[in-house]
N, C-alpha and C. Protein backbone atom coordinates (compact mmCIF):
# COMPACT_ATOMS: atom_id res chain seq x y z
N UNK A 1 -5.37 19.75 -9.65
CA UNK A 1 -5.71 18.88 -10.76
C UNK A 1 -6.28 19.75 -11.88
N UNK A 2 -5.57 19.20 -12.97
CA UNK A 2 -6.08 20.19 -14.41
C UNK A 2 -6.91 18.83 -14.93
N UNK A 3 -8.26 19.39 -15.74
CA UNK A 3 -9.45 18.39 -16.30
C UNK A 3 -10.00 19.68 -17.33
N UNK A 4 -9.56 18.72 -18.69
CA UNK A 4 -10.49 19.23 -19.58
C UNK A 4 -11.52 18.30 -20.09
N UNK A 5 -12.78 19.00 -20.09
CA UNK A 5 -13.90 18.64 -20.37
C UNK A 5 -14.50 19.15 -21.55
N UNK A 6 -15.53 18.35 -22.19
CA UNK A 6 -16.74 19.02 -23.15
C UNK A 6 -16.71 19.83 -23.14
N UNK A 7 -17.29 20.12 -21.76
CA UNK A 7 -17.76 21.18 -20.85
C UNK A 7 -16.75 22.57 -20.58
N UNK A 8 -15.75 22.32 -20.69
CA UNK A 8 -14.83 23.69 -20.84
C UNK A 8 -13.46 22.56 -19.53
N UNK A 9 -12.59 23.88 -19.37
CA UNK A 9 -11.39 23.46 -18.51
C UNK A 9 -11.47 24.24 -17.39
N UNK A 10 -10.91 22.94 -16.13
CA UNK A 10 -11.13 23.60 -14.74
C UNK A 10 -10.10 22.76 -14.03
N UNK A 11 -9.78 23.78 -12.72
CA UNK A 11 -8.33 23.49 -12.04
C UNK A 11 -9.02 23.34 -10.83
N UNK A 12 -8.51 22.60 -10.29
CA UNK A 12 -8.93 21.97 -9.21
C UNK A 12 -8.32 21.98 -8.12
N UNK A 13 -8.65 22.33 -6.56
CA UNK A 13 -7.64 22.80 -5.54
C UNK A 13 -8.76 22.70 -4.42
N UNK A 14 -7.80 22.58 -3.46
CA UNK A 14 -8.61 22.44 -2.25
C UNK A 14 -8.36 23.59 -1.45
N UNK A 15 -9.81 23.89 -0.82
CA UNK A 15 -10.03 25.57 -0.56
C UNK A 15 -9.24 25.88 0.62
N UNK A 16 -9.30 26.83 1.43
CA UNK A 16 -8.49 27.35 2.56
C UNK A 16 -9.84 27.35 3.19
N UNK A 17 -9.49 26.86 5.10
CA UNK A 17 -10.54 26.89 5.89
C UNK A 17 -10.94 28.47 6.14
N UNK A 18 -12.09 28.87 6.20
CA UNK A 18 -12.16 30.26 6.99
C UNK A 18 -11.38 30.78 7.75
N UNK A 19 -11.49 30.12 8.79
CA UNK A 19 -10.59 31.15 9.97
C UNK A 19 -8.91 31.07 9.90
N UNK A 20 -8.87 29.79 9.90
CA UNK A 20 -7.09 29.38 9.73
C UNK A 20 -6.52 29.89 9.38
N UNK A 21 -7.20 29.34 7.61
CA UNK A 21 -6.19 29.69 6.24
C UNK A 21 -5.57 28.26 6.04
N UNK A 22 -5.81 27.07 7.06
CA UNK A 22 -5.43 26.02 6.68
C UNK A 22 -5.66 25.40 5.20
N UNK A 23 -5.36 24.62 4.69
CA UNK A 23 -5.85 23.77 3.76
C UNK A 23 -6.91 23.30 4.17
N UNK A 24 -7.91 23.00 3.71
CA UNK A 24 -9.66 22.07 3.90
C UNK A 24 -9.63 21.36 2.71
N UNK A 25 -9.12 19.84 3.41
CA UNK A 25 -8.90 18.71 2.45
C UNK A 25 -10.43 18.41 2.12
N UNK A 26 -11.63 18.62 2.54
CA UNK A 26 -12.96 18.26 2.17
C UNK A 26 -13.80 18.95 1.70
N UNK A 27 -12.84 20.30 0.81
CA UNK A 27 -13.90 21.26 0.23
C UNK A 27 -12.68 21.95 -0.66
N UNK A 28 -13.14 21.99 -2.02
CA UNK A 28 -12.50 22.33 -3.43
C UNK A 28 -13.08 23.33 -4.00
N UNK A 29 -12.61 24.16 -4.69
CA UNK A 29 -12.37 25.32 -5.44
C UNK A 29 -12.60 24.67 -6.87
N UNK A 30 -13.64 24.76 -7.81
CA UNK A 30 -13.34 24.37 -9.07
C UNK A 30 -13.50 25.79 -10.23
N UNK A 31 -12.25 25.97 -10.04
CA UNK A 31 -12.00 27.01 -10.92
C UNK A 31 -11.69 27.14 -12.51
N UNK A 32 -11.74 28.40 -12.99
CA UNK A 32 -12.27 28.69 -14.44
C UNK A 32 -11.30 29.52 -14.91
N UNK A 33 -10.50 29.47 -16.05
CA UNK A 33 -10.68 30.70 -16.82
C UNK A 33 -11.81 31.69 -17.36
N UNK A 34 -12.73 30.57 -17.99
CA UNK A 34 -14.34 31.42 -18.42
C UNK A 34 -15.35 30.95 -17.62
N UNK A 35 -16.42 31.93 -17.46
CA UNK A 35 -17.26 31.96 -16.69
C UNK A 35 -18.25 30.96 -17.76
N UNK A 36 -17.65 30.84 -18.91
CA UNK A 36 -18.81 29.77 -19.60
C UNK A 36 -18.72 28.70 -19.30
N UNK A 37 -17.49 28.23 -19.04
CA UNK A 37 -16.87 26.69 -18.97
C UNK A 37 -18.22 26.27 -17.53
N UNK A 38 -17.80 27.48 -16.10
CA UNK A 38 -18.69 26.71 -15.09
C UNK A 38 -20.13 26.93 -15.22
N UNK A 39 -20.64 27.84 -16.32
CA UNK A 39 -21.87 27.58 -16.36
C UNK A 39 -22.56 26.75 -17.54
N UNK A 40 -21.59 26.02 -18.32
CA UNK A 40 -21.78 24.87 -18.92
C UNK A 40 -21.62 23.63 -17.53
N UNK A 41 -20.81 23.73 -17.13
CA UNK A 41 -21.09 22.70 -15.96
C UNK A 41 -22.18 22.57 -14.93
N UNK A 42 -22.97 24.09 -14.74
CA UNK A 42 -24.13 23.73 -13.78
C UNK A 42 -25.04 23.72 -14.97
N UNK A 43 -25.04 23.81 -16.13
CA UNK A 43 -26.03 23.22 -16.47
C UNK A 43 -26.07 21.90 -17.26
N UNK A 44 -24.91 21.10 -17.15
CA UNK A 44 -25.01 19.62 -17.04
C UNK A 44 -25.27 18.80 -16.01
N UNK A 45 -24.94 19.78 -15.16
CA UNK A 45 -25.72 19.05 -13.70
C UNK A 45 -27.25 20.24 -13.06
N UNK A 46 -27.87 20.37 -13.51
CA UNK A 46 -28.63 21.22 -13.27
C UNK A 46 -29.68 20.82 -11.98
N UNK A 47 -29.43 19.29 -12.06
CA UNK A 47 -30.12 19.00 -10.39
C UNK A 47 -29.22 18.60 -9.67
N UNK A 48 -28.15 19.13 -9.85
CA UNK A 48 -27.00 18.77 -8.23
C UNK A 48 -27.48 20.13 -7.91
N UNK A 49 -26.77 20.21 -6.40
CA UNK A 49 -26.72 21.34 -6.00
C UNK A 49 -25.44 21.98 -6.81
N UNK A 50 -24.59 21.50 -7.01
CA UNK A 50 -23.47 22.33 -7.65
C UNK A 50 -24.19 23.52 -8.71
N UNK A 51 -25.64 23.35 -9.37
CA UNK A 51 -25.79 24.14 -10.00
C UNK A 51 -26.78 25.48 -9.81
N UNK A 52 -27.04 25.50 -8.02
CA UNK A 52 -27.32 26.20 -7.10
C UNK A 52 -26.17 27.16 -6.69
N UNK A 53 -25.26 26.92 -6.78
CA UNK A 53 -23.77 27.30 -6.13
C UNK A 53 -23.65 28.82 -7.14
N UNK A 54 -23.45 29.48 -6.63
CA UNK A 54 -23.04 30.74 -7.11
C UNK A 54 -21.64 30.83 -7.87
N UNK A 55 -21.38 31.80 -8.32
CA UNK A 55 -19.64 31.31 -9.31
C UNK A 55 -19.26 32.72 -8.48
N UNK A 56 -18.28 32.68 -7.91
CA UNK A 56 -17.67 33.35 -7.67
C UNK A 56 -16.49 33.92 -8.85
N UNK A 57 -16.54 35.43 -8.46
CA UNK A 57 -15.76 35.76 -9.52
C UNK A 57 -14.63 37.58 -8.85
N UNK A 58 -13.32 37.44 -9.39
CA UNK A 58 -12.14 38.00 -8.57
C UNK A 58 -11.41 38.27 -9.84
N UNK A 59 -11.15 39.58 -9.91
CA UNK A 59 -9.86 39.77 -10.89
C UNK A 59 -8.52 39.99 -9.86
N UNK A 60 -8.61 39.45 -9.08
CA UNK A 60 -7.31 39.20 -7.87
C UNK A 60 -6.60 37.89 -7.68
N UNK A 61 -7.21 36.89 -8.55
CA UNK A 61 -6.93 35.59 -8.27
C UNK A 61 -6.29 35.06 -9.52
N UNK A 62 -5.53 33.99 -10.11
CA UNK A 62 -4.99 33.34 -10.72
C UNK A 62 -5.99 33.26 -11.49
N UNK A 63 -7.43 32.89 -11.13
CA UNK A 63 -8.33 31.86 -12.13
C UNK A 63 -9.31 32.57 -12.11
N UNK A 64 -10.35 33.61 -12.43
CA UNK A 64 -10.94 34.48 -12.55
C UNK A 64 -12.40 33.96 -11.87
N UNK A 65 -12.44 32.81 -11.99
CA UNK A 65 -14.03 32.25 -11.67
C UNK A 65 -13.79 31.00 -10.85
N UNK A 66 -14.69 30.94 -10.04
CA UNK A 66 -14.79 29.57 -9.31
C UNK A 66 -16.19 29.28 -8.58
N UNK A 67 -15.95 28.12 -8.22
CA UNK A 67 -17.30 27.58 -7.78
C UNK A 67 -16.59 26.36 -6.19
N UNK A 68 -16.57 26.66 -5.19
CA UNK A 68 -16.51 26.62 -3.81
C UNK A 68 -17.71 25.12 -3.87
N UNK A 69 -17.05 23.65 -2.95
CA UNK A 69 -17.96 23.25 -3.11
C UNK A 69 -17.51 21.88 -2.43
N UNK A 70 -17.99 21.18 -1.42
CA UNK A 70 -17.67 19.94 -0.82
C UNK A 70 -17.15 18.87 -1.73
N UNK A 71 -15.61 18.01 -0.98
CA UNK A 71 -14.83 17.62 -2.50
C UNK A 71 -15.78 16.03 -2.45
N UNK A 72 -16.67 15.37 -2.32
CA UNK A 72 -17.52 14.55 -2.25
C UNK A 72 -18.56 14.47 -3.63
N UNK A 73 -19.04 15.92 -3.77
CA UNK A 73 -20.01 16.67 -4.78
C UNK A 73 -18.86 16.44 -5.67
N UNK A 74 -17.72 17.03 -5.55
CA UNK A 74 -17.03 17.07 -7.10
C UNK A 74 -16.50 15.68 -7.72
N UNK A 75 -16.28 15.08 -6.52
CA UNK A 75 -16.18 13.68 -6.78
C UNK A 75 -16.63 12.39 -7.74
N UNK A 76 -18.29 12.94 -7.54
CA UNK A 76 -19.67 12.58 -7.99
C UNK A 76 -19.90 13.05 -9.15
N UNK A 77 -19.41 14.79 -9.20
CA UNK A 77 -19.53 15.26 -10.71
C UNK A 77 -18.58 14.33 -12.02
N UNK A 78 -17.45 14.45 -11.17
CA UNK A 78 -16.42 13.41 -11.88
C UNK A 78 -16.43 12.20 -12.59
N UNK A 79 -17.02 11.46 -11.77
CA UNK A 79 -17.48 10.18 -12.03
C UNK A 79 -18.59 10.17 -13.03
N UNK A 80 -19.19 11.29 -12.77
CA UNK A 80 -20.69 11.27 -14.12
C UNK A 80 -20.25 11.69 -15.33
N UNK A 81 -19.31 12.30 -15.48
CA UNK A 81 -18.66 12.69 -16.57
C UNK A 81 -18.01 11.69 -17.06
N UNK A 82 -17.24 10.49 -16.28
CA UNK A 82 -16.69 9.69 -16.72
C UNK A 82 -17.31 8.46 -17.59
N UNK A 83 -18.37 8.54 -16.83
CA UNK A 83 -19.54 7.39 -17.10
C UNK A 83 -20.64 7.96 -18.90
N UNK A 84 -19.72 9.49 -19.14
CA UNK A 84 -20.90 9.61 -20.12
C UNK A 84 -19.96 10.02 -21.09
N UNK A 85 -18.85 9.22 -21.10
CA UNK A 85 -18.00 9.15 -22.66
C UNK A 85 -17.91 8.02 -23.13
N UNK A 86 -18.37 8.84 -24.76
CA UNK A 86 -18.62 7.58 -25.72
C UNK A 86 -17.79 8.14 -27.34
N UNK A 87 -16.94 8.49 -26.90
CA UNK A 87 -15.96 8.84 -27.73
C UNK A 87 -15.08 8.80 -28.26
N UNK A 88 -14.21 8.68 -29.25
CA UNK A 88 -12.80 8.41 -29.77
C UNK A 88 -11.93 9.15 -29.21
N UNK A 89 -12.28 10.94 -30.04
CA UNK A 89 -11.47 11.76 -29.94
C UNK A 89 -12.31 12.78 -29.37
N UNK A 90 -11.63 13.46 -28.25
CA UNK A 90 -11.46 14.25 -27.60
C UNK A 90 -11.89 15.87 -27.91
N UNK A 91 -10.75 16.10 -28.78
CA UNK A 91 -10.62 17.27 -29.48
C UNK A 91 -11.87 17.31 -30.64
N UNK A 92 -12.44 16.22 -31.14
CA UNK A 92 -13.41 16.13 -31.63
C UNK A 92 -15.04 16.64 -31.36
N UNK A 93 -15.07 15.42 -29.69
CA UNK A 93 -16.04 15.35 -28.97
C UNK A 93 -16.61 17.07 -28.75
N UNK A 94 -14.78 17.66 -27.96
CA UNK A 94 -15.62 19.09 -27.52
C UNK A 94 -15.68 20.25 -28.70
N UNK A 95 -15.47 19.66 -29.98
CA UNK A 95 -16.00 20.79 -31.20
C UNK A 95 -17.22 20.36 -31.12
N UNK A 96 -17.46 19.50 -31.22
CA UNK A 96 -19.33 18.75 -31.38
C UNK A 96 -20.27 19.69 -30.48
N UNK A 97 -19.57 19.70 -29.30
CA UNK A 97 -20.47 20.57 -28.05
C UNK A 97 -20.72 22.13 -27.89
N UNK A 98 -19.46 22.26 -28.61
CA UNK A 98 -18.91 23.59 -28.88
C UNK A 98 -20.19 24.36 -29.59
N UNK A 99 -20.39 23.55 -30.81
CA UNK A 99 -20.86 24.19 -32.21
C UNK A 99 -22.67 23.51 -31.62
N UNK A 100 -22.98 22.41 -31.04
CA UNK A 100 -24.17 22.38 -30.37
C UNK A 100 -24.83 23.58 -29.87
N UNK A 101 -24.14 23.89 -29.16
CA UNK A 101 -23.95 24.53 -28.07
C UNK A 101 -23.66 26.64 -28.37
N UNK A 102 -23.72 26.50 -29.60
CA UNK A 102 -23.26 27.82 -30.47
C UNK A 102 -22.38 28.93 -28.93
N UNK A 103 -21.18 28.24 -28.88
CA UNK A 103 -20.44 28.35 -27.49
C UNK A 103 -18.81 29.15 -28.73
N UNK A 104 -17.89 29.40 -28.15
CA UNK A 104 -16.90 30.50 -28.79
C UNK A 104 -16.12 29.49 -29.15
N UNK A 105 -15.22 29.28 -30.13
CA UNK A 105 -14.31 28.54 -30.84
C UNK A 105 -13.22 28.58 -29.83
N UNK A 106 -12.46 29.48 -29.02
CA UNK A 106 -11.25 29.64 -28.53
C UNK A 106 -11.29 28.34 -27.79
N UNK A 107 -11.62 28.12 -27.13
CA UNK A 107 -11.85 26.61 -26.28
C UNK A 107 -11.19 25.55 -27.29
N UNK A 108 -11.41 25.27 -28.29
CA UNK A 108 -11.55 23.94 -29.04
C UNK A 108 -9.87 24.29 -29.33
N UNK A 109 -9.83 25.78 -29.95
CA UNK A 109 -8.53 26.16 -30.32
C UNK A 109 -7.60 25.72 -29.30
N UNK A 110 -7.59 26.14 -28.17
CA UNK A 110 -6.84 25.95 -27.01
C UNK A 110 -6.64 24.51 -26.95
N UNK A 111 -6.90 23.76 -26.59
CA UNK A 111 -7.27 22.14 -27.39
C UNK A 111 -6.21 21.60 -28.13
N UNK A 112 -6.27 22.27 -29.12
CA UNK A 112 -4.91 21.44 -30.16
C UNK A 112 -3.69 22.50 -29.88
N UNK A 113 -3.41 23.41 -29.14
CA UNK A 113 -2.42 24.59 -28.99
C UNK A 113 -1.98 23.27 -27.92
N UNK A 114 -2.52 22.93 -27.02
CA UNK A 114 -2.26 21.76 -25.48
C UNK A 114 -2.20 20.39 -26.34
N UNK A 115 -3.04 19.98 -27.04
CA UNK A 115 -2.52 19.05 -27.77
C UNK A 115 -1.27 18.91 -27.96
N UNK A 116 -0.43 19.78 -28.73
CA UNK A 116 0.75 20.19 -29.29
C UNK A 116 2.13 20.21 -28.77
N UNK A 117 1.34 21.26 -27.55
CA UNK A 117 2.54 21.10 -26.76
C UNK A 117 2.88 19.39 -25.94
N UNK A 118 2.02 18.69 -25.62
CA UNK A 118 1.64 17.89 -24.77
C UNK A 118 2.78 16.79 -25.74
N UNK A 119 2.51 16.40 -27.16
CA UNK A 119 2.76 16.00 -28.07
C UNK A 119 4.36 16.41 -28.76
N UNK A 120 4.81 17.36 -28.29
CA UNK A 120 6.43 17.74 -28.40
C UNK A 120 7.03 16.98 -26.98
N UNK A 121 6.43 16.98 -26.12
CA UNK A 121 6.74 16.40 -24.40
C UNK A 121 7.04 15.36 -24.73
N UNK A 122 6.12 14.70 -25.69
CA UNK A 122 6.09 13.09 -26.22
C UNK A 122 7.31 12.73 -26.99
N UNK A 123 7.49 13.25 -27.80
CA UNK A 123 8.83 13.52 -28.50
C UNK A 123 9.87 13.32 -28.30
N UNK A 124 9.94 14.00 -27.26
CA UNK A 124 11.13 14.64 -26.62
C UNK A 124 11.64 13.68 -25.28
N UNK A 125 10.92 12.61 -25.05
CA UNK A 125 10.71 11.83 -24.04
C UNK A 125 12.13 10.73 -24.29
N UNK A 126 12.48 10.65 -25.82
CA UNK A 126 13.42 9.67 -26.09
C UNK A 126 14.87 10.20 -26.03
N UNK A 127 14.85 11.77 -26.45
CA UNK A 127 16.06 12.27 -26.24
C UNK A 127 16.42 12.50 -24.47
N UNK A 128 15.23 12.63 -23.73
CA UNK A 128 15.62 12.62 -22.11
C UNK A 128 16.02 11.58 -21.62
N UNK A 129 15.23 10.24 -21.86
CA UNK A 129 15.63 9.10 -21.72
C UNK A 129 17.10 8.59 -22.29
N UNK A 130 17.49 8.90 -23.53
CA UNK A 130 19.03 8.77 -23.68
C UNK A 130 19.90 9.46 -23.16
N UNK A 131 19.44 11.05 -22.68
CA UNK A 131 20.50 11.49 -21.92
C UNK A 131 20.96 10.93 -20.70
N UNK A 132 19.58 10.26 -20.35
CA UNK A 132 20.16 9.38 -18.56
C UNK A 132 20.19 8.46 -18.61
N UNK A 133 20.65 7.62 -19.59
CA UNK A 133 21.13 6.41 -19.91
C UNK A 133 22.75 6.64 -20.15
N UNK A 134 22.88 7.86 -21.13
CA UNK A 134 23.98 7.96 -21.20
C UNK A 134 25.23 8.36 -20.47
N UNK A 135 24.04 9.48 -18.85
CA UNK A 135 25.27 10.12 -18.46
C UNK A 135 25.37 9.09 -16.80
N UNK A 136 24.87 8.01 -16.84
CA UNK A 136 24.77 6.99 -16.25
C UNK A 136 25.85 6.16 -16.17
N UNK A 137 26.14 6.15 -16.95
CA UNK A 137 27.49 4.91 -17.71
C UNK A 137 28.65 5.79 -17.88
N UNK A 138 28.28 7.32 -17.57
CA UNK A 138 29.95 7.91 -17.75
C UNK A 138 30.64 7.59 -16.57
């Protein structure tokens, strides 16, 4: 799961058991590009434990930073985040936090770059839809 937040952007995955290597459907990986994004997140939650949790960090991995953490807790984080938007726009909201927050512009940038693309997808949704309408009826 991809979630962008105020708070920065994080990918979401469920961890590998120790010994196995199985999947561990009850414990998630919430990973980072920047190490700011998850320490803007423990300090929106600064009395969960999530903001006890150490960030792990790997230039061997896809996502440079992460934070290891029972998927129950992230669950909870989720939901509090959900419960504390009072916003129109989006792309708005996280310049507001950004510049609060005297935090790096690239974030916000990244934002309307995903906007964009997200928004050509949209577009482009009518010419896919006529192609399988059309090659339907051949």
């Amino acid at each position: 799961m991809w979630i962008f937040t105020r708070y920065g952007f994080f990918s979401i995955a469920c961890a590998n058991k120790p010994r196995s290597g199985s999947i561990d459907v009850d414990v998630v990986m919430v990973r980072s590009r920047l190490k700011e994004h998850l320490l803007n997140l423990q300090e929106r939650f600064k009395d969960a434990s999530l903001a006890k949790l150490s960030i792990e960090s790997s230039s061997h991995t896809d996502y440079r930073y992460r934070l290891v953490m029972p998927k129950a807790e992230w669950v909870a984080v989720l939901s509090e985040m959900a419960t504390e938007q009072t916003w129109r726009n989006f792309k708005n909201e996280a310049s507001l936090f950004e510049r609060a927050h005297n935090l790096s512009r690239r974030y916000v940038d990244a934002l309307h770059d995903i906007w964009g693309v997200m928004h050509r997808l949209q577009i482009h949704e009518s010419d896919d839809t006529s192609n399988k309408i059309g090659k339907s009826h051949a």
